[in-house]
N, C-alpha and C. Protein backbone atom coordinates (compact mmCIF):
# COMPACT_ATOMS: atom_id res chain seq x y z
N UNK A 1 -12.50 -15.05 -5.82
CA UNK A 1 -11.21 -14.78 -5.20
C UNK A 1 -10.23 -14.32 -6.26
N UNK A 2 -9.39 -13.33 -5.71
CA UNK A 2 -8.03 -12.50 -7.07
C UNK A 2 -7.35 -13.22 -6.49
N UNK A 3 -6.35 -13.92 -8.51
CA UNK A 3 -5.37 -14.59 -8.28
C UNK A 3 -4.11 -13.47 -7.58
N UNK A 4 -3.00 -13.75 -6.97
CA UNK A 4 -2.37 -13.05 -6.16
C UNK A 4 -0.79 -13.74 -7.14
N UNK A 5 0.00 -12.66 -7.75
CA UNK A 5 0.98 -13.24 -7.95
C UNK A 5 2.25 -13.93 -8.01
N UNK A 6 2.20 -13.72 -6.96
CA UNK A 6 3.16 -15.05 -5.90
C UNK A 6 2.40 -16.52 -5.34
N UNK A 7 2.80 -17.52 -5.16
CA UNK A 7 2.01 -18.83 -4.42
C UNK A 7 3.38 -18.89 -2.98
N UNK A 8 2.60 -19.82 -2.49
CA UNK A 8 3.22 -19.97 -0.97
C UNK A 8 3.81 -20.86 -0.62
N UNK A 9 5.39 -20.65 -1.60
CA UNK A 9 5.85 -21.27 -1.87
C UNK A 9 7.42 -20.37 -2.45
N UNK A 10 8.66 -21.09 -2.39
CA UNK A 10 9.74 -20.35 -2.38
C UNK A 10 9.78 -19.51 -3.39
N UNK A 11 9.47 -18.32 -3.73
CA UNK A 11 9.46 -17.37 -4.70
C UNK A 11 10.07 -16.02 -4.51
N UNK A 12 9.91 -15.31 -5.77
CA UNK A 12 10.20 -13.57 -5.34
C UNK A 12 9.56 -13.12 -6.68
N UNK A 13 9.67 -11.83 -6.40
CA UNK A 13 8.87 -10.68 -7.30
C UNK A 13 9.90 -9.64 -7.65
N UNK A 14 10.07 -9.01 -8.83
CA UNK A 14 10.84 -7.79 -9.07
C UNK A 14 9.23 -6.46 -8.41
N UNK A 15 9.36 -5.72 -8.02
CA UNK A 15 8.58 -4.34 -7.90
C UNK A 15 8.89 -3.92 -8.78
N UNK A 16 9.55 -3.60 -9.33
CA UNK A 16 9.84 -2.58 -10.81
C UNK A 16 9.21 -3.18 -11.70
N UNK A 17 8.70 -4.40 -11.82
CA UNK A 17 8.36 -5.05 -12.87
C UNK A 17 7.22 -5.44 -12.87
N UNK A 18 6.54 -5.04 -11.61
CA UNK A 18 5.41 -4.96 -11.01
C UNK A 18 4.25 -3.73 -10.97
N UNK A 19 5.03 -2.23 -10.89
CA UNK A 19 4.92 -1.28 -10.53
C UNK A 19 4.14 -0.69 -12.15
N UNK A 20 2.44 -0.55 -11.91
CA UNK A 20 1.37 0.26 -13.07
C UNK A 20 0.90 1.16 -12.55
N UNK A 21 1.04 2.28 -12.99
CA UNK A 21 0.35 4.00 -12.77
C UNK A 21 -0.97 3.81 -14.02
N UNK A 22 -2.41 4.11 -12.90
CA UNK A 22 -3.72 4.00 -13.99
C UNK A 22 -3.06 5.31 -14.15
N UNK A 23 -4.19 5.57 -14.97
CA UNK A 23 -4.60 7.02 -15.29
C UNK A 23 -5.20 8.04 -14.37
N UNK A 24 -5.82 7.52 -13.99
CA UNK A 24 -6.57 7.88 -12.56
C UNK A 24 -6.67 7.31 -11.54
N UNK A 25 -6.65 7.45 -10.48
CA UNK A 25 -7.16 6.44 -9.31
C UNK A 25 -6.39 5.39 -8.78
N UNK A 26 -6.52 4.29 -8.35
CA UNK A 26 -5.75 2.80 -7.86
C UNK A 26 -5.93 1.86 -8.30
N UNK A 27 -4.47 1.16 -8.55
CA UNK A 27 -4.25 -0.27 -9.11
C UNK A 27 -3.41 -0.90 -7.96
N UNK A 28 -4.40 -2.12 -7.68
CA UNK A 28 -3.82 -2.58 -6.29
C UNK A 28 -3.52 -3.73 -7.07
N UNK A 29 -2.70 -4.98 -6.52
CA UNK A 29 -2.21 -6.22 -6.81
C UNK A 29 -1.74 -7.02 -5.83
N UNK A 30 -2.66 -8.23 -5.16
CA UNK A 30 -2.01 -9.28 -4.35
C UNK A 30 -1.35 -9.73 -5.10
N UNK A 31 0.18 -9.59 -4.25
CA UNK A 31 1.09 -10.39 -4.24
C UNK A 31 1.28 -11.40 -3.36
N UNK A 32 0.79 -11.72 -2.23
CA UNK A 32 0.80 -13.30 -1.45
C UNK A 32 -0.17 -12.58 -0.41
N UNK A 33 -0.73 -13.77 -0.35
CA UNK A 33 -2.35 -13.96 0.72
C UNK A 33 -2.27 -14.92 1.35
N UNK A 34 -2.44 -15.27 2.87
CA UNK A 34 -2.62 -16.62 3.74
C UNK A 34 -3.48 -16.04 4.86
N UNK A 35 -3.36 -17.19 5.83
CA UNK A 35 -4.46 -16.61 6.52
C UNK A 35 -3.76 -15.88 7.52
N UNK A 36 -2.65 -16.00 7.83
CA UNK A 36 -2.02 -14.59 8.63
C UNK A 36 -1.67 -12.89 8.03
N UNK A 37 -1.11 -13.13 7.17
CA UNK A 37 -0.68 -11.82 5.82
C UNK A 37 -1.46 -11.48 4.64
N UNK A 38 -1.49 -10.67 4.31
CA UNK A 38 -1.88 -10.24 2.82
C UNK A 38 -0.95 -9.06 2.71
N UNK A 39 -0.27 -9.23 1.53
CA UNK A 39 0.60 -8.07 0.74
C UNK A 39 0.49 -7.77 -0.60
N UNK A 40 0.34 -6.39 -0.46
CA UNK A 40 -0.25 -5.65 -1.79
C UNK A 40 0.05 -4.73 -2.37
N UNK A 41 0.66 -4.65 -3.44
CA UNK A 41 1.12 -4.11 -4.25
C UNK A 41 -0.16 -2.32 -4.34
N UNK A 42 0.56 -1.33 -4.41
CA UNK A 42 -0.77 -0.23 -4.47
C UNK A 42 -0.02 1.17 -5.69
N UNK A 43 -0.75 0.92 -6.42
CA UNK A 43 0.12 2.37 -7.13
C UNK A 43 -0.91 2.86 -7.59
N UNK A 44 -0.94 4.29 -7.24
CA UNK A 44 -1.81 5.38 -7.30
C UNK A 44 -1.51 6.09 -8.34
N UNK A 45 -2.35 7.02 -9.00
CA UNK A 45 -2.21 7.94 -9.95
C UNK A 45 -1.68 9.41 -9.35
N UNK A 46 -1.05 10.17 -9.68
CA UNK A 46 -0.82 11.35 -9.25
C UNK A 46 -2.52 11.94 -8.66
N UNK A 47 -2.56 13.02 -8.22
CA UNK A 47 -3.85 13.05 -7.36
C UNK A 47 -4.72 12.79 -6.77
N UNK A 48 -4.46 11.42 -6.68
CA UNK A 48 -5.32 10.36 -6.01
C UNK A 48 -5.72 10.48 -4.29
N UNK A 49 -6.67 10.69 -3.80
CA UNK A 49 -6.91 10.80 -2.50
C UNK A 49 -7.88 9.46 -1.85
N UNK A 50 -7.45 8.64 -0.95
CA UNK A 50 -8.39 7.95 -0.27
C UNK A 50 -8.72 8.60 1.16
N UNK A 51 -10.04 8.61 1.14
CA UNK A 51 -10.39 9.05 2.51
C UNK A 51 -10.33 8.43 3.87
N UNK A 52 -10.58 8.97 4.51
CA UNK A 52 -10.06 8.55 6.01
C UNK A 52 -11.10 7.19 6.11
N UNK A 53 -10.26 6.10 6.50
CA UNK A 53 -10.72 5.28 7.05
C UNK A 53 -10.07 4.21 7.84
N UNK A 54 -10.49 2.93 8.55
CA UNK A 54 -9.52 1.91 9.43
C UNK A 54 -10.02 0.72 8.64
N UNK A 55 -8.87 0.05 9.18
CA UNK A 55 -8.89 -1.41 8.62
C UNK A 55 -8.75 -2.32 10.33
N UNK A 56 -9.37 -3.05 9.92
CA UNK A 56 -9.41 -4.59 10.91
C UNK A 56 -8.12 -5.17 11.37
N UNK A 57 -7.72 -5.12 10.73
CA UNK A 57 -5.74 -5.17 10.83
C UNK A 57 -4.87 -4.92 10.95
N UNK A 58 -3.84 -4.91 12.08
CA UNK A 58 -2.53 -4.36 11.78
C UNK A 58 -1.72 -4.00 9.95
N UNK A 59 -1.31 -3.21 10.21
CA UNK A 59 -0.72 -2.88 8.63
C UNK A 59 0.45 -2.24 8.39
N UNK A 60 1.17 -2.50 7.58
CA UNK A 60 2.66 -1.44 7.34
C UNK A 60 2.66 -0.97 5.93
N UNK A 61 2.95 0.21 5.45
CA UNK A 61 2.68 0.77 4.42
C UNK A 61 4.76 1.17 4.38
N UNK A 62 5.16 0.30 2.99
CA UNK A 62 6.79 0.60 2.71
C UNK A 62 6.53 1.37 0.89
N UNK A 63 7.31 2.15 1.18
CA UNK A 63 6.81 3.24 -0.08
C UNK A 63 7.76 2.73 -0.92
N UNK A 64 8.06 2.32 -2.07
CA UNK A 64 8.72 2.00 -2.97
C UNK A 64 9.18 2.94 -4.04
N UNK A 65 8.03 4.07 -4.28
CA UNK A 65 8.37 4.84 -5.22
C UNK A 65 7.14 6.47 -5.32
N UNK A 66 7.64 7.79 -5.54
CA UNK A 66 6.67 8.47 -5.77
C UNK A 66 6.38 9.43 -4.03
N UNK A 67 6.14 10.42 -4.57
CA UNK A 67 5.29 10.87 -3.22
C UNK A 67 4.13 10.68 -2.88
N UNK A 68 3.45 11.47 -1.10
CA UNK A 68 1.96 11.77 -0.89
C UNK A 68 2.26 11.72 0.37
N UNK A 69 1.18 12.24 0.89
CA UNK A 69 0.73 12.36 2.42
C UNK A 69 0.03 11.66 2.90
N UNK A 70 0.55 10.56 4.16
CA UNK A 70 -0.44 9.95 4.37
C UNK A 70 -1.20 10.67 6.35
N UNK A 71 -2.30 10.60 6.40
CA UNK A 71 -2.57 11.16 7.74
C UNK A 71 -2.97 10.29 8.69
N UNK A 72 -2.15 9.94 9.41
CA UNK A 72 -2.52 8.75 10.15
C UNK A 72 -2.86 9.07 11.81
N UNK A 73 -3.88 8.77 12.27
CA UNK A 73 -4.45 9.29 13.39
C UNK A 73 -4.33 10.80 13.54
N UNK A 74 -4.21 11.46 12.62
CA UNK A 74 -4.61 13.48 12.70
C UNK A 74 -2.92 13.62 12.38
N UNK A 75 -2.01 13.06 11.84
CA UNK A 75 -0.64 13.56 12.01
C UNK A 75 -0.53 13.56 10.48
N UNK A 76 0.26 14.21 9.98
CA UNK A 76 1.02 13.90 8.50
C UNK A 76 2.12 13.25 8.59
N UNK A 77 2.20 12.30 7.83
CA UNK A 77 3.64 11.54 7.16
C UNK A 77 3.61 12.05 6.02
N UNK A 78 4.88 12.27 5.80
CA UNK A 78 5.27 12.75 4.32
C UNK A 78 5.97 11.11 3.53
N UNK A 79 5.03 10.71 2.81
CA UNK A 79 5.63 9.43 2.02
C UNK A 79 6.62 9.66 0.97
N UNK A 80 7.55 9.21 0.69
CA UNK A 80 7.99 9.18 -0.24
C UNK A 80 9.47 7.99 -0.20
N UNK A 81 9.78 7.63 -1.28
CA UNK A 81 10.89 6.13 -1.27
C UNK A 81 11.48 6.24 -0.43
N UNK A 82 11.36 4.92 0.70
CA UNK A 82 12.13 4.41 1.77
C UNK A 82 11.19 4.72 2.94
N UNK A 83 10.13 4.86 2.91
CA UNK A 83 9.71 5.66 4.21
C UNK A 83 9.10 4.14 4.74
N UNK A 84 8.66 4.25 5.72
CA UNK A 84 8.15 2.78 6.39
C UNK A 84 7.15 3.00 7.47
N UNK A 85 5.46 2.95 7.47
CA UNK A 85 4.78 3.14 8.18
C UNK A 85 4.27 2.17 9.00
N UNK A 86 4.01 1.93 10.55
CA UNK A 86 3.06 1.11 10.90
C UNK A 86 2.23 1.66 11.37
N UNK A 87 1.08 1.08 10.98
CA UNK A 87 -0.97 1.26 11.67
C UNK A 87 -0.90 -0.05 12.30
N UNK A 88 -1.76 0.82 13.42
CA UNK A 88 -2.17 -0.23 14.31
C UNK A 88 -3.65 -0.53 13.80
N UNK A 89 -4.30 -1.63 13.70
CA UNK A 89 -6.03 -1.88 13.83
C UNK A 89 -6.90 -0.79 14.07
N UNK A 90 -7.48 -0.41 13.56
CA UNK A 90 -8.61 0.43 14.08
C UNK A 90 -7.85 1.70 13.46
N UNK A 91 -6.74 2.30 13.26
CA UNK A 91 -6.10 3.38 13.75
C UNK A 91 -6.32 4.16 12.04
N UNK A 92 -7.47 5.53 12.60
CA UNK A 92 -8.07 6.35 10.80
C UNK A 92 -6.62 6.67 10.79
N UNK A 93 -7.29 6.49 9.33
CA UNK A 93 -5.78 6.96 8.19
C UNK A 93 -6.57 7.38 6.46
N UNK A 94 -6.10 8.56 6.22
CA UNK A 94 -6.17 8.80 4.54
C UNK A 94 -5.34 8.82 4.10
N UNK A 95 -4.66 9.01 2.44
CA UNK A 95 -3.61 9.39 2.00
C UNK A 95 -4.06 10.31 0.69
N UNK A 96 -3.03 10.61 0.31
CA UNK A 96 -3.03 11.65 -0.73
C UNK A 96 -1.77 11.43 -1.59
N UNK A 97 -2.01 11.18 -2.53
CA UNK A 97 -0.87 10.48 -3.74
C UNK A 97 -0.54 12.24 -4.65
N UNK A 98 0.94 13.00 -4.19
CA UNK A 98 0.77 14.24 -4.65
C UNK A 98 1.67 13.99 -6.22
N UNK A 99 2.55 12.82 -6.18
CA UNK A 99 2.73 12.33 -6.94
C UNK A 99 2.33 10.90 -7.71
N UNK A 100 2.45 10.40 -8.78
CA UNK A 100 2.38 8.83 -8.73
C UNK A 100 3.48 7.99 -7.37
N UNK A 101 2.68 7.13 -7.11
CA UNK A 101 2.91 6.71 -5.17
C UNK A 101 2.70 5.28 -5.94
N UNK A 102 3.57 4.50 -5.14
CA UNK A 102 3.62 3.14 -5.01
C UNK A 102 3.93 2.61 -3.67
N UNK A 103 3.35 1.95 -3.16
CA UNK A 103 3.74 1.37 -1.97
C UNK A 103 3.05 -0.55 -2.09
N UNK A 104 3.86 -0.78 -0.69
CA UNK A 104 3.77 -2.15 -0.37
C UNK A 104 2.87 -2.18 1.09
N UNK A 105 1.65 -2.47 0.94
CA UNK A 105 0.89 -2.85 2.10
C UNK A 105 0.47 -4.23 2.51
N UNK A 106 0.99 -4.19 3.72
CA UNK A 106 1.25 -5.34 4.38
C UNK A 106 -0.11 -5.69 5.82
N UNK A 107 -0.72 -7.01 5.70
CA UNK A 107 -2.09 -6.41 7.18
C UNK A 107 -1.72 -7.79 7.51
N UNK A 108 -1.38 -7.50 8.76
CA UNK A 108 -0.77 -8.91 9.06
C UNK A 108 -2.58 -8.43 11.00
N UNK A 109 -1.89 -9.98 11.55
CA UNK A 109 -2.96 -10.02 12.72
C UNK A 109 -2.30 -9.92 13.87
């Protein structure tokens, strides 16, 4: 099991202080896990593409920083700071990091 850097328990997190661009590819980070939520820290490298796929879970994707496209059921969202997505369960989605992209993903039930 990944330690997650928050406990469940009265806390907070800076994002800025949080927020690592690999070199390539994705650096994800639980920040609090229970058995209803998991929230996760996600910062992508500039060009980074994940392919289409669904998750088991409701989910909200809050962009914190950076651009990309995310395609959620055949549509484009244009991500970039402040934007605020919800997926439903099941519902394909890829993204495309056209810049370094940070977001906050949230899969609640």
């Amino acid at each position: 099991m990944s330690k997650t850097v928050l406990e469940m328990k009265s806390s907070s997190v800076n994002f800025a202080a949080q927020i690592e661009y690999p070199e390539a590819g994705i650096l994800s980070k639980v920040l609090l896990k229970d058995n209803n939520c998991q929230y996760t820290l996600f910062c992508l490298a500039a060009g980074t593409d994940i392919s289409e796929h669904t998750a088991a879970r409701n989910a909200t994707v809050n962009v914190l920083e950076g651009e990309g496209i995310l395609t959620l059921e055949g549509a484009e969202i244009k991500l970039e700071k402040g934007t605020f997505v919800v997926m439903p369960a099941h519902a394909p989605h890829a993204l495309n990091a056209k810049e370094n992209l940070a977001f906050l993903l949230t899969l609640s039930e």
